[in-house]
Protein backbone atom coordinates (compact mmCIF):
# COMPACT_ATOMS: atom_id res chain seq x y z
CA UNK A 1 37.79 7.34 -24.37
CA UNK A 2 39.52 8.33 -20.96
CA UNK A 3 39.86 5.58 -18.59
CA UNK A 4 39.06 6.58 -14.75
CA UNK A 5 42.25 6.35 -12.94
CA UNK A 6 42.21 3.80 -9.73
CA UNK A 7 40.41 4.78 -6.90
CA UNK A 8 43.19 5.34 -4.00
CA UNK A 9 42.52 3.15 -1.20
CA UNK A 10 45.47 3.11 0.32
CA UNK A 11 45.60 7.05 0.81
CA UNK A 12 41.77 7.15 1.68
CA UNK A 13 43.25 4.27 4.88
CA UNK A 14 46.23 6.50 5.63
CA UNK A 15 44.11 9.84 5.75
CA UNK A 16 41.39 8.34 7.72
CA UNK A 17 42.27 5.37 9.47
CA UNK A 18 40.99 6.43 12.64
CA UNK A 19 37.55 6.23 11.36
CA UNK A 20 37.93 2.94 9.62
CA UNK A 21 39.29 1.60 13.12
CA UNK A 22 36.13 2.87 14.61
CA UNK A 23 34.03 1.22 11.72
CA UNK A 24 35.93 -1.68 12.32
CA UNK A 25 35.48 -1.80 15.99
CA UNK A 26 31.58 -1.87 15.84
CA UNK A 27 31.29 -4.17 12.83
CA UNK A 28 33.26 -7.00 13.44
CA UNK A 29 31.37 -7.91 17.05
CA UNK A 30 28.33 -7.30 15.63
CA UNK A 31 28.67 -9.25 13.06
CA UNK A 32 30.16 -12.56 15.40
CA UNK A 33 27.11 -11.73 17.74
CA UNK A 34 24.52 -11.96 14.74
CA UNK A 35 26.57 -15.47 13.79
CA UNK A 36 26.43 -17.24 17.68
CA UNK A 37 22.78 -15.80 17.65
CA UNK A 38 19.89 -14.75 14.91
CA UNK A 39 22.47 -15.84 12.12
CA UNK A 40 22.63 -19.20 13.94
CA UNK A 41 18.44 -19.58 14.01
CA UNK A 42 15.93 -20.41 11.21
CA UNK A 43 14.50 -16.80 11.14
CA UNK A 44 18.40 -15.43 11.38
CA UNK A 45 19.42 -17.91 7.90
CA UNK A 46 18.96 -15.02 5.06
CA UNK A 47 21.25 -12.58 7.23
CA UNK A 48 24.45 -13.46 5.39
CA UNK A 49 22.92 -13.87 1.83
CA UNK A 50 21.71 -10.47 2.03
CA UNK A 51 25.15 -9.13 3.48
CA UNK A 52 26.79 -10.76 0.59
CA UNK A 53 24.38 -10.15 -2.05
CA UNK A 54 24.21 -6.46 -0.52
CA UNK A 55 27.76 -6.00 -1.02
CA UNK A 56 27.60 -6.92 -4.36
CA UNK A 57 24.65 -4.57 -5.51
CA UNK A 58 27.22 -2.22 -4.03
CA UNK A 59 30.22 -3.00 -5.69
CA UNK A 60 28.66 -3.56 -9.17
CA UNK A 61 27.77 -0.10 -8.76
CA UNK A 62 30.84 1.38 -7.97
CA UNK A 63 31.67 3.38 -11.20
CA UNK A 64 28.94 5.01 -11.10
CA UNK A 65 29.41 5.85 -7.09
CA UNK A 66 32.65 7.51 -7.88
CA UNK A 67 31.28 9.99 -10.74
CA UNK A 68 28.76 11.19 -8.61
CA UNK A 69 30.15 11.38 -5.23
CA UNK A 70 29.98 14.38 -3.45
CA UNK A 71 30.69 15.28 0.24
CA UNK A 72 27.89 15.47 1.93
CA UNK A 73 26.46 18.44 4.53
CA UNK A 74 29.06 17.62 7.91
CA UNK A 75 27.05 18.63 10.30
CA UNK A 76 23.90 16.40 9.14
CA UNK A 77 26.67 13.40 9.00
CA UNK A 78 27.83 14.17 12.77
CA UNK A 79 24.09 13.77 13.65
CA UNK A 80 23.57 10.78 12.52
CA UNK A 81 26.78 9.74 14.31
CA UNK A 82 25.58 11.50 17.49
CA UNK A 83 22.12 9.17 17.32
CA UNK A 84 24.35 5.76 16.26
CA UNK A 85 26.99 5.75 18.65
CA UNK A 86 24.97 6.02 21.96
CA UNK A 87 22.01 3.49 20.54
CA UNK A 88 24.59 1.26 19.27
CA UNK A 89 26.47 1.28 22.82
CA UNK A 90 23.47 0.82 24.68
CA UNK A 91 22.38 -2.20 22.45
CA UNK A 92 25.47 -3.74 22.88
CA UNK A 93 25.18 -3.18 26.73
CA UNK A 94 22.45 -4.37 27.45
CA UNK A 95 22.34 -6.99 24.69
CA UNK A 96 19.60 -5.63 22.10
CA UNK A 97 20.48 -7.05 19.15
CA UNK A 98 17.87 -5.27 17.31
CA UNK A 99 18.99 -1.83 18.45
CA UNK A 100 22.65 -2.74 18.26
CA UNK A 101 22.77 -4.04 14.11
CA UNK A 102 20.24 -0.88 13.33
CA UNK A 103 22.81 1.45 15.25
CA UNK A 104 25.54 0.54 13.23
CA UNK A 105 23.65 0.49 9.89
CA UNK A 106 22.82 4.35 11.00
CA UNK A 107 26.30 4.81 11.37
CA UNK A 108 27.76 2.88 8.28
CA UNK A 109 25.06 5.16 6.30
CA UNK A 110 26.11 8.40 7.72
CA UNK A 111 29.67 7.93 7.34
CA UNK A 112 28.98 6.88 3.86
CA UNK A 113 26.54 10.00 3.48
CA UNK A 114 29.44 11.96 4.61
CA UNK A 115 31.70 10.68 1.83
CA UNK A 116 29.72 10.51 -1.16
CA UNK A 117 26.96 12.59 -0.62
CA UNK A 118 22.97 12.35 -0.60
CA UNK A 119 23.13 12.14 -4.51
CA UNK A 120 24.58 8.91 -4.33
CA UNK A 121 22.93 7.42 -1.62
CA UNK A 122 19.56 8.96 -3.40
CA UNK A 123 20.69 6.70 -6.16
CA UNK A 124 21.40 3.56 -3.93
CA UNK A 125 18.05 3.48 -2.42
CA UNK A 126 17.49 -0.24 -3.32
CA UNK A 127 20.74 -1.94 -1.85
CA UNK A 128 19.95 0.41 1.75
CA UNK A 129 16.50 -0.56 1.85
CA UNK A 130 17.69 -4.15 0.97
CA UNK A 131 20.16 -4.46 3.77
CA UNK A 132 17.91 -3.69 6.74
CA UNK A 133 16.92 -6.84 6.41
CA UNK A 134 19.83 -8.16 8.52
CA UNK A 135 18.26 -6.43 11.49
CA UNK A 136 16.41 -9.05 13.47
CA UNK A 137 13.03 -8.77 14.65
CA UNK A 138 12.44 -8.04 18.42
CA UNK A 139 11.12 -11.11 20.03
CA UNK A 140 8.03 -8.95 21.18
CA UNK A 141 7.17 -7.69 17.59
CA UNK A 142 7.38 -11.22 16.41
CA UNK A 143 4.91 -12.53 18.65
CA UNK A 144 2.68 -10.27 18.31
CA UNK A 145 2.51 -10.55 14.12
CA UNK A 146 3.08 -15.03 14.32
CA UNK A 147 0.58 -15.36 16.92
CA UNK A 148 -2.69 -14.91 13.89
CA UNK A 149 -0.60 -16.91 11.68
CA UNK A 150 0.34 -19.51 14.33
CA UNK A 151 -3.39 -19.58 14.46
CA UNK A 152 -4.41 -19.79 11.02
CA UNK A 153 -1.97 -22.21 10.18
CA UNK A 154 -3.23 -24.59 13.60
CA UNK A 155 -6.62 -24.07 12.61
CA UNK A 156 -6.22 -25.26 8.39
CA UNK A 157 -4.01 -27.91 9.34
CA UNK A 158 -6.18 -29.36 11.90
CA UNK A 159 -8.69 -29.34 9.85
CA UNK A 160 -7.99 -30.95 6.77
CA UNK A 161 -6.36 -33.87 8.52
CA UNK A 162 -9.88 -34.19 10.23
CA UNK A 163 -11.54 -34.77 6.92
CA UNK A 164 -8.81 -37.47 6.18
CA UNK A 165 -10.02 -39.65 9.60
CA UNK A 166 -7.03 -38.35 11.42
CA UNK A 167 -8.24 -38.55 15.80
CA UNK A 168 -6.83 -34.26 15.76
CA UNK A 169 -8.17 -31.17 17.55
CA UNK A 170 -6.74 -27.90 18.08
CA UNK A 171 -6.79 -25.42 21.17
CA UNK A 172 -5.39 -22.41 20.23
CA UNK A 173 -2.02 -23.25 18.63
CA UNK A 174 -1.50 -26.03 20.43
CA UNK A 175 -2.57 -29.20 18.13
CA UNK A 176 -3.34 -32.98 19.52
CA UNK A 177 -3.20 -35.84 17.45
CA UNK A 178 -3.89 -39.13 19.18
CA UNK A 179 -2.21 -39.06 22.74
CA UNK A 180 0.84 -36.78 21.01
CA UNK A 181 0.66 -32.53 21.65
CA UNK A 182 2.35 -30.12 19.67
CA UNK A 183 2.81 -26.51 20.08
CA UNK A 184 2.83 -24.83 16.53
CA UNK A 185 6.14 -22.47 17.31
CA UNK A 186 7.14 -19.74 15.10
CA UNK A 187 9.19 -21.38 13.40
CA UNK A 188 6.38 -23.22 12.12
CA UNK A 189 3.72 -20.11 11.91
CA UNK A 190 5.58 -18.50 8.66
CA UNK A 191 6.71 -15.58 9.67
CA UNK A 192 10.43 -16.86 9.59
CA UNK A 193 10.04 -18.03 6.11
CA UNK A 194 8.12 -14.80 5.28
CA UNK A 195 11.06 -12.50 6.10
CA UNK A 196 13.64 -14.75 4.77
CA UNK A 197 11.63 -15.10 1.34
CA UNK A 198 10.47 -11.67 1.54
CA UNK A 199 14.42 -10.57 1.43
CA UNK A 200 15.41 -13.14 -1.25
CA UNK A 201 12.21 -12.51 -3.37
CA UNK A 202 13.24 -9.07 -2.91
CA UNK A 203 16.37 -9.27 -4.66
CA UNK A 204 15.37 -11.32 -7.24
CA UNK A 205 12.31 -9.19 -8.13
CA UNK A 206 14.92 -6.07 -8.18
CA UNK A 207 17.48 -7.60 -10.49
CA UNK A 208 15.10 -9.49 -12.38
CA UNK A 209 12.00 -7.58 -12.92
CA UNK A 210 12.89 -4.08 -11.56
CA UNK A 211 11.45 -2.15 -14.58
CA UNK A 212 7.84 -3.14 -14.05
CA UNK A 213 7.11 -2.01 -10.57
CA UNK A 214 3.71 -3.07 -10.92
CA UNK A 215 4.50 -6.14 -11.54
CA UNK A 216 7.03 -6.42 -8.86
CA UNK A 217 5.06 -5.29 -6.16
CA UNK A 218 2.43 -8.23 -7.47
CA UNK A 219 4.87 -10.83 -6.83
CA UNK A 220 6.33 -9.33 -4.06
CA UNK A 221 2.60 -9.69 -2.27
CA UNK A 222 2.65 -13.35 -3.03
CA UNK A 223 5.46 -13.89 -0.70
CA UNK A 224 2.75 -13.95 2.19
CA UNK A 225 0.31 -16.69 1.06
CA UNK A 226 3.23 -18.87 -0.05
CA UNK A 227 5.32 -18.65 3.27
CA UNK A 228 1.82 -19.16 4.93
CA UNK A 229 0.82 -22.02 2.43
CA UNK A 230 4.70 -23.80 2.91
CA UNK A 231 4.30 -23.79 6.25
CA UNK A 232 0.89 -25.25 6.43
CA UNK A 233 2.51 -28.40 4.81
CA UNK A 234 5.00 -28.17 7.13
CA UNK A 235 3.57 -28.22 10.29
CA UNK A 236 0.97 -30.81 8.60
CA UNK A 237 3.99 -33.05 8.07
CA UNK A 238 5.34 -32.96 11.66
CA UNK A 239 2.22 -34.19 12.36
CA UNK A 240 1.98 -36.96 10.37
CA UNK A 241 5.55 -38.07 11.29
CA UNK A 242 4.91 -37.62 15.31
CA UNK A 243 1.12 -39.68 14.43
CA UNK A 244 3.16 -42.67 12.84
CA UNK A 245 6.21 -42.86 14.00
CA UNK A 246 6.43 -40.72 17.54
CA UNK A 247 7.44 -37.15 19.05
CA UNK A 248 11.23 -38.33 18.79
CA UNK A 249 10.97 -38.66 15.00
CA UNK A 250 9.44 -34.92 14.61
CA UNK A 251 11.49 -33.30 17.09
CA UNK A 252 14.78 -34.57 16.17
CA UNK A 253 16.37 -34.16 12.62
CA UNK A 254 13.34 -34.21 10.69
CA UNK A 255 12.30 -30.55 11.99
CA UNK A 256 15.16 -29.13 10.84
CA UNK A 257 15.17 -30.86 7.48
CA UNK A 258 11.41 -29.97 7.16
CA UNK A 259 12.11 -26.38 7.69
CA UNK A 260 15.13 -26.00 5.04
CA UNK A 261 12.86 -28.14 2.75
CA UNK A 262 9.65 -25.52 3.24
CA UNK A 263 12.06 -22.61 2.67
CA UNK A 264 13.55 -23.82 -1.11
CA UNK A 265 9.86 -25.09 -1.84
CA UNK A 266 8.82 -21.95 -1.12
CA UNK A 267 11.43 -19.94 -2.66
CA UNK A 268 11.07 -22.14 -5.83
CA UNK A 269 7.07 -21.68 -5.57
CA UNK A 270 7.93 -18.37 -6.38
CA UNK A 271 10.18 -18.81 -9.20
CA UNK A 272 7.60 -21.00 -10.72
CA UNK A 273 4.67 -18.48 -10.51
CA UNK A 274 6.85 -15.64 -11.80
CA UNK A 275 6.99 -18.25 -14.82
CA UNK A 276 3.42 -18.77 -15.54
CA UNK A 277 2.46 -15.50 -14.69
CA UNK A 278 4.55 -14.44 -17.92
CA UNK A 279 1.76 -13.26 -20.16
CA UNK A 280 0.40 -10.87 -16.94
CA UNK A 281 4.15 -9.48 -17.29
CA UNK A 282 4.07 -8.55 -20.48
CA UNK A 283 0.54 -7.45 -20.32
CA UNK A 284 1.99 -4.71 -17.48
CA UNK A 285 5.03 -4.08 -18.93
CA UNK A 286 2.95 -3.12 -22.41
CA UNK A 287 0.71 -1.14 -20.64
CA UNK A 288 3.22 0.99 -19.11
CA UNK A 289 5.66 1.30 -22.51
CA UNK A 290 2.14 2.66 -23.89
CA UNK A 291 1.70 5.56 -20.88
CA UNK A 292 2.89 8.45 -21.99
């Protein structure tokens, strides 16, 4: 059997290094903005797992890329440029993060549409999808979707520590325990563990259980009552710490530590239910083999 000869890199750089100076040029601030800012932030942490993970789904992919690449339609290509370039240069402007990183994903995809065709980027639907998770959330969308959570979880957590003798009310999302007052942040409502797991959970549904959508879709769903759940405990620990041993213990090392340790109990929540929810696999994955 024939073995594909190299791919030429250095000729592709020679013939078009003008565009990969371009590329260049809008990725690499970017990507140092996204580090000093969302990167740098709780909600931000996933960002470079999925760039790296991303790549990956990419590059494993690559042989199969090469036999199927076809140049795209040029003047559909040029469009998309024509809509990235200005958004990404007004994001950058004016310091829109969220307009700037979707900008340049518009561009990296229509340069790459350009190249290797819609075939190919029909084919790499997943890894696409997958990587839009890097583009933060506008601070407006995300308080408008915490602010029920923030509730919810305010609410629950205020509640059950009432039924353990704990002297705690809640107004709003604003909790008092004792003479102490917390404000449940985002941070604390779930949404920043949501996206984070949703993206992780994402990839390990995809590589892992791929073939049995339905199944996939299930677990995916779960991501939302576990981020929720995590968090509940979370916020109900901050409590407890700023109730017995004051607001300097909570605010200070311990709320970072509780957040990283919410986000792997979370993310191995879900590892664990995709383990006892075996049999309901199986049961779906028979079902389908039996469709016709």
């Amino acid at each position: 059997m024939a073995t594909a000869a190299p791919f030429d890199w250095r000729g592709v750089a020679g013939r078009h290094w003008p565009l990969l100076l371009g590329v260049l040029a809008m990725a690499l601030p970017t990507l140092f903005s996204l580090g000093r800012g969302p990167w740098s932030t709780e909600s931000g942490v996933h960002g470079p797992i999925v760039i790296a993970t991303g790549g990956w789904l990419i590059a494993r992919r690559w042989p199969e890329i090469r036999a199927r690449m076809v140049p795209g339609f040029m003047p559909l290509a040029f469009a998309g440029l024509a809509i990235a370039v200005p958004a990404y240069a007004f994001g950058r402007a004016f310091d829109f993060i969220s307009v700037e990183v979707a900008a340049l994903l518009l561009a990296l995809l229509s340069v790459s549409y350009a190249y290797v065709g819609p075939a190919v980027l029909r084919m790499m639907w997943f890894p696409i999808f997958y990587l839009a998770f890097i583009i933060p959330i506008p601070g407006w969308l995300l308080d408008a979707i915490t602010q029920p959570l923030k509730l919810f979880v305010s609410e629950t957590v205020a509640r059950v520590l009432a039924l353990f003798g704990y002297p705690i009310a809640h107004v709003g999302v604003t909790i008092y325990v004792s003479t102490y007052q917390l404000l449940v942040e985002d941070a604390c409502a779930g949404l920043n563990s949501l996206v984070s797991l949703s993206a992780i959970g994402l990839f390990y549904v995809y590589m892992l259980r791929g073939s049995n959508w339905r199944y996939s879709v299930l677990l995916l769903a779960l991501v939302l009552p576990i981020a929720v759940a995590a968090n509940c405990i979370r916020v109900a620990a901050l409590v407890l710490i700023t109730y017995h041993f004051g607001d300097g213990a909570a605010q200070g090392y311990l709320h970072g530590f509780a957040g990283m340790v919410t986000f792997t109990s979370a993310l191995l929540f879900i590892f664990l239910i995709d383990k006892l929810l075996t049999p309901l696999r199986n049961a779906l994955a028979d079902d389908t083999a039996e469709q016709p």
